[in-house]
Protein backbone atom coordinates (compact mmCIF):
# COMPACT_ATOMS: atom_id res chain seq x y z
CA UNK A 1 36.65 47.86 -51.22
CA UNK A 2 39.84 49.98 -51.46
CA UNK A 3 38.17 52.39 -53.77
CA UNK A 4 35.04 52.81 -51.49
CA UNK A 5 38.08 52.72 -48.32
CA UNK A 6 39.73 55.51 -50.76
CA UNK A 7 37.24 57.95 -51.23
CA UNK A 8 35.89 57.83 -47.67
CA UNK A 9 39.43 58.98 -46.19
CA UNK A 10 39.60 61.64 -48.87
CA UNK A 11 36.52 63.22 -48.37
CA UNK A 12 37.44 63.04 -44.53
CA UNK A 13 40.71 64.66 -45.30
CA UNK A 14 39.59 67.42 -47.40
CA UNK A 15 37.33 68.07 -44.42
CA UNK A 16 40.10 67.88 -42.16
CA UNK A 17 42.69 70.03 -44.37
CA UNK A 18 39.57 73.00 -44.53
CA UNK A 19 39.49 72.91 -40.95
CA UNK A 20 42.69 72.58 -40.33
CA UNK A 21 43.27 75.73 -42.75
CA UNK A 22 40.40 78.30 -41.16
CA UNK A 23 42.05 77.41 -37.59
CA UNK A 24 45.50 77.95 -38.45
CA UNK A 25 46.14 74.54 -36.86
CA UNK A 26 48.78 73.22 -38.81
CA UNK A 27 48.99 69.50 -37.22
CA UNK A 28 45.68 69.17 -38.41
CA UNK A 29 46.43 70.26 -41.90
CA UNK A 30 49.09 67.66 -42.08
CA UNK A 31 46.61 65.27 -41.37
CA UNK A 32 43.83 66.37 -44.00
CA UNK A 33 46.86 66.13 -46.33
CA UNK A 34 47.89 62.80 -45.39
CA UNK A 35 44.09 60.98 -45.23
CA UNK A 36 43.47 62.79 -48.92
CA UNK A 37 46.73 61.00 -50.03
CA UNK A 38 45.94 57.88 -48.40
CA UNK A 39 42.70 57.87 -49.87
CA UNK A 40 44.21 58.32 -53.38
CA UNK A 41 46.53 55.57 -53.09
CA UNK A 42 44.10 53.03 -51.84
CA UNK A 43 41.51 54.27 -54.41
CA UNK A 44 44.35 53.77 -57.08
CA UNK A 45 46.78 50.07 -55.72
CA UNK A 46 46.39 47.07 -56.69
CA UNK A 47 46.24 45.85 -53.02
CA UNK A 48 45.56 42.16 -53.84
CA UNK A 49 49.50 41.84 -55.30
CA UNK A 50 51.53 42.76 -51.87
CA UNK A 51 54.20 40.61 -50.67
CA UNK A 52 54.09 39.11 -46.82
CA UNK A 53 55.72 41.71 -45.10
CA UNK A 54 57.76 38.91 -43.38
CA UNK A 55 58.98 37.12 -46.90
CA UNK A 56 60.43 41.01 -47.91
CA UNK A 57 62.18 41.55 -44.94
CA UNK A 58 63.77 38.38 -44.94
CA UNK A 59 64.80 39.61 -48.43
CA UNK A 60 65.47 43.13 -47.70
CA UNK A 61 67.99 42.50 -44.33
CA UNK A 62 71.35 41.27 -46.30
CA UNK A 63 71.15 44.24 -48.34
CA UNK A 64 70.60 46.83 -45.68
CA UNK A 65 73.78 45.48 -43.70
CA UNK A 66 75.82 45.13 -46.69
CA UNK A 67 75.62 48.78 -47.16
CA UNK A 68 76.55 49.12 -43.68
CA UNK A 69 79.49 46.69 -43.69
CA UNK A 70 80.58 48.45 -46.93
CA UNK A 71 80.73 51.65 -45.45
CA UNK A 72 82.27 50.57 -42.62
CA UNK A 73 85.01 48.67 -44.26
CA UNK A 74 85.65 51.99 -46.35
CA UNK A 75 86.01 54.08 -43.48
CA UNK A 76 83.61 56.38 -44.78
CA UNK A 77 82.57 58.73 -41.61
CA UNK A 78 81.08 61.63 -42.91
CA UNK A 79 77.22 62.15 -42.93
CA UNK A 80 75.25 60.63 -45.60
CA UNK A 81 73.58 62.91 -47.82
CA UNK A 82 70.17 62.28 -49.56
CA UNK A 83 70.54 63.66 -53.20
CA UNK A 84 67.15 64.46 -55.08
CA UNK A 85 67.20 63.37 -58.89
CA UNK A 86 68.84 65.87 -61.53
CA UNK A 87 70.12 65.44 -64.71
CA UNK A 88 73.29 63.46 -64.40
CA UNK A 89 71.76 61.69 -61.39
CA UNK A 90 68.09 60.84 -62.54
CA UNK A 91 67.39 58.27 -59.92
CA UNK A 92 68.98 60.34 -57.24
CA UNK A 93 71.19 59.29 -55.01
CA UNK A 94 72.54 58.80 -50.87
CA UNK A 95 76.31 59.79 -51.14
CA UNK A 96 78.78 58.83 -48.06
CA UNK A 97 81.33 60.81 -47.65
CA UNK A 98 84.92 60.03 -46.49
CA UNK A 99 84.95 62.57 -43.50
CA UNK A 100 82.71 65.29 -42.08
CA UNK A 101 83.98 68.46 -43.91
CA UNK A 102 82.78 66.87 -47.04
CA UNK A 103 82.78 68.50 -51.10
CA UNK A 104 79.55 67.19 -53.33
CA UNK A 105 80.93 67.02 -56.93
CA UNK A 106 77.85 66.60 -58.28
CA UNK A 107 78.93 67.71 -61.88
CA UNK A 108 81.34 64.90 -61.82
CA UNK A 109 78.38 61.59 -60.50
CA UNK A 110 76.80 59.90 -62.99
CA UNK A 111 74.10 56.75 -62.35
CA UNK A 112 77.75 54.57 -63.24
CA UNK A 113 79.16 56.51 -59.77
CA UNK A 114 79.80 53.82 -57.45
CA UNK A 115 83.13 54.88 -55.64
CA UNK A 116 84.06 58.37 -56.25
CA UNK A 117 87.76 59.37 -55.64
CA UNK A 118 89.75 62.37 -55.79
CA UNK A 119 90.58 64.86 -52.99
CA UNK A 120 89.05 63.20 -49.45
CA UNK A 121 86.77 66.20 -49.49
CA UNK A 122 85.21 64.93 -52.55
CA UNK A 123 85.85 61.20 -52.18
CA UNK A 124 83.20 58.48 -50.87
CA UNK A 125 80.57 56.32 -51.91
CA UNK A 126 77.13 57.03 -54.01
CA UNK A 127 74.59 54.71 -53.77
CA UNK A 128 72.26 55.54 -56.49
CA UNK A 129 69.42 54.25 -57.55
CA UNK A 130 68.82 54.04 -53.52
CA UNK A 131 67.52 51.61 -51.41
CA UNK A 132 63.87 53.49 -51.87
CA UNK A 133 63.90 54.46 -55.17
CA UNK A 134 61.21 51.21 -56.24
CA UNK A 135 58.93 52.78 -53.69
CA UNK A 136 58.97 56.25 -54.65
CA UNK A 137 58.68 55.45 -58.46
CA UNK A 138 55.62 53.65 -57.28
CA UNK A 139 54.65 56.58 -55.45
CA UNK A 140 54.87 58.98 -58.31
CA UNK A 141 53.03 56.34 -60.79
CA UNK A 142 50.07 55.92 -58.44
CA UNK A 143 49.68 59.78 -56.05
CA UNK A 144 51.64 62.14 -58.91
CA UNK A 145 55.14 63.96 -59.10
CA UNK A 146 56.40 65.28 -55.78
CA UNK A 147 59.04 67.85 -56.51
CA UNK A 148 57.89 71.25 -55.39
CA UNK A 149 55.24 69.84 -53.58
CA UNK A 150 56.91 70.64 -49.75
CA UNK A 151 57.72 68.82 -46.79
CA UNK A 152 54.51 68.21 -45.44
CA UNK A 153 52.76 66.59 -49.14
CA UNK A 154 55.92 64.86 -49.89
CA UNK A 155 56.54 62.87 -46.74
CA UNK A 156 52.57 61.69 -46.77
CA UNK A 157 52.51 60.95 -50.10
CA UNK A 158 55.57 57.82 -49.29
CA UNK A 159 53.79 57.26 -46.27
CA UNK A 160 50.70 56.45 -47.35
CA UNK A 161 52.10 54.15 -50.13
CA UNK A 162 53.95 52.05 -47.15
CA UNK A 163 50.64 52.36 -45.34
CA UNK A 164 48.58 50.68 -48.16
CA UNK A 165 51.32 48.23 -48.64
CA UNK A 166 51.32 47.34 -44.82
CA UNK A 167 55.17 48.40 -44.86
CA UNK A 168 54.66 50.97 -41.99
CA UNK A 169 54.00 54.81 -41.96
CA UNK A 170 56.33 57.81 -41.82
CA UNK A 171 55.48 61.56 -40.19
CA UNK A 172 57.95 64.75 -40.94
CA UNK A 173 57.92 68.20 -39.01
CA UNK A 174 59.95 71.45 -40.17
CA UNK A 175 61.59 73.02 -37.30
CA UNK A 176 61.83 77.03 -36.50
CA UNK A 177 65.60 75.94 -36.77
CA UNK A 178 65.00 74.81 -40.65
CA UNK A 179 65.84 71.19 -39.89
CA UNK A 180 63.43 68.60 -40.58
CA UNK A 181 62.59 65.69 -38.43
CA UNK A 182 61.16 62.12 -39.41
CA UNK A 183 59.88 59.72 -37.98
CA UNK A 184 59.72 56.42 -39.25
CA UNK A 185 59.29 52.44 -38.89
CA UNK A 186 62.05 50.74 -40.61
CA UNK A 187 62.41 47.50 -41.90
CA UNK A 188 65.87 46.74 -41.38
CA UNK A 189 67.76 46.81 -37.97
CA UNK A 190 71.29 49.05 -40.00
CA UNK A 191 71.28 52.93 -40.84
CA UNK A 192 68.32 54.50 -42.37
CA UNK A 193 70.25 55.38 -45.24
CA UNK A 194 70.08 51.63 -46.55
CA UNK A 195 66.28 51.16 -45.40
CA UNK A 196 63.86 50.61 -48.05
CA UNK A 197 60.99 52.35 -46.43
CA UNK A 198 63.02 54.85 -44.13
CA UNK A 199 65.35 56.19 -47.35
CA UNK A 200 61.94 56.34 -49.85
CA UNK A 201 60.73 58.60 -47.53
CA UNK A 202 63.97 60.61 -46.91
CA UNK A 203 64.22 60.69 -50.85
CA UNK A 204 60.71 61.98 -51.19
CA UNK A 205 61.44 64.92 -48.94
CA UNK A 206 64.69 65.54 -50.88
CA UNK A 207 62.47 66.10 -53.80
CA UNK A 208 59.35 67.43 -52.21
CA UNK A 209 61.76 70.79 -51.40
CA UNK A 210 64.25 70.29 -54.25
CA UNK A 211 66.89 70.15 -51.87
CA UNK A 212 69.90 67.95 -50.76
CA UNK A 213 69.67 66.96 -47.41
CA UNK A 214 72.47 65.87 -44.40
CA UNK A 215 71.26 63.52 -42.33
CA UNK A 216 72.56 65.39 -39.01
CA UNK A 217 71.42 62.41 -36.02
CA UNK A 218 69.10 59.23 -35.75
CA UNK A 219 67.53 58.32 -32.76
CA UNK A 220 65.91 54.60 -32.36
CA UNK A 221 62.87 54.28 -29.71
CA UNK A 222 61.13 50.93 -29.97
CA UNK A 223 60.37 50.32 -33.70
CA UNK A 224 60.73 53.38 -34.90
CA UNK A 225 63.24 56.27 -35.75
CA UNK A 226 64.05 59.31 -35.52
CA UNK A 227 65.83 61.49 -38.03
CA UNK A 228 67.25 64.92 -38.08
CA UNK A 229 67.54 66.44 -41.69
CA UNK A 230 69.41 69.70 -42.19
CA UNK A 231 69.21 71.47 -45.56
CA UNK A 232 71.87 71.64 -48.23
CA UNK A 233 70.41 73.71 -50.65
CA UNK A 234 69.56 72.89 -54.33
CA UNK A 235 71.25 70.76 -56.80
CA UNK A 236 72.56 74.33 -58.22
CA UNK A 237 74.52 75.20 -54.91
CA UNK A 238 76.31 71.98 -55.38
CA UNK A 239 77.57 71.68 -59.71
């Protein structure tokens, strides 16, 4: 069933992402993109082995607010800052910084970088692996690599994944501005940053354009969020 299920939405896609493409309509490119990935994952996951959605978030929740009580407690009020896998980080990372006019010493974090100290421009806290990192391995195993692959394929790539494993959807949009918005259903109530579904997605962008990312604002309405995502630049910018 999710083969046949598979291959219908990715014929439907393709015909959506030609269409899309001769009309210079690029919402409905986004959508041929997104149906030919969701086709590919539910042609390719083992869909009888999910967990209950319920049973993981009762799981997930401590860990998201721990986070959030840890960065609290730490004082740490600069913007968190979605770092895309590189050589001394090959998980990636979210890093909180200590204030707003923040440093990244990226040639200094390692995966053994839990609290990194030194001048408060350069001082905070790096999660890494983040809280997203299983889904976006399982991502990669099952749709393909996403660095390079953009915005657009990146964030419906992780989408579709949380689709097929009834753990929500995700949509992002590149502004004229060059900021990227997201919009997302997470699964715990604390900041995206420590969200399972919300930070996979976040991450996937990060490497989708090869770029760090700030998360600028978040906006809750209903069950879902909002995210503003300024650029950083590449990992190069930051050694």
């Amino acid at each position: 069933m999710g083969r046949l299920a598979g291959s219908v939405l990715t014929i439907t896609g393709i015909v959506l992402w030609y269409y899309g493409g001769t009309s210079g309509s690029t919402g409905v490119v986004n959508l041929g993109l997104g149906a030919i990935v969701l086709g590919l994952v539910l042609a390719a996951l083992p869909l009888g082995d999910r967990v209950d959605k319920e049973a993981l978030l009762l799981a997930v929740e401590p860990s998201c607010a721990f986070l959030e009580n840890l960065r609290r407690g730490l004082n740490l009020t600069g913007p968190p800052v979605v770092i895309p896998p590189y050589e001394n980080l090959p998980s990636g990372g979210v890093f909180l910084p200590s204030t707003d006019d923040f440093r990244l010493p990226l040639g200094r974090l390692d995966g053994e970088s839990v609290f990194v100290t030194g001048p408060e421009a350069e001082s905070g806290l790096l999660v890494s692996p983040p809280p997203g990192w299983g889904i976006l391995e399982y991502t990669v195993e099952n749709v393909g690599e996403l660095s390079g692959t953009g915005v657009g394929y990146a964030s419906s790539a992780v989408s579709s994944v949380l689709s097929a494993l009834g753990l929500g959807s995700a949509e992002a949009f590149e502004r004229e501005d060059g900021t990227i918005e997201v919009f997302a259903k997470p699964l715990c109530d604390g900041s995206v940053h420590a969200d399972p579904a919300v930070s996979a997605v976040l991450l996937g962008i990060a490497i989708g354009t090869g770029e760090l990312l700030r998360i600028r604002s978040v906006e809750r309405k209903n069950e879902h969020v909002k995210v503003t995502l300024e650029r950083l630049g590449g990992i190069e910018k930051w050694l």
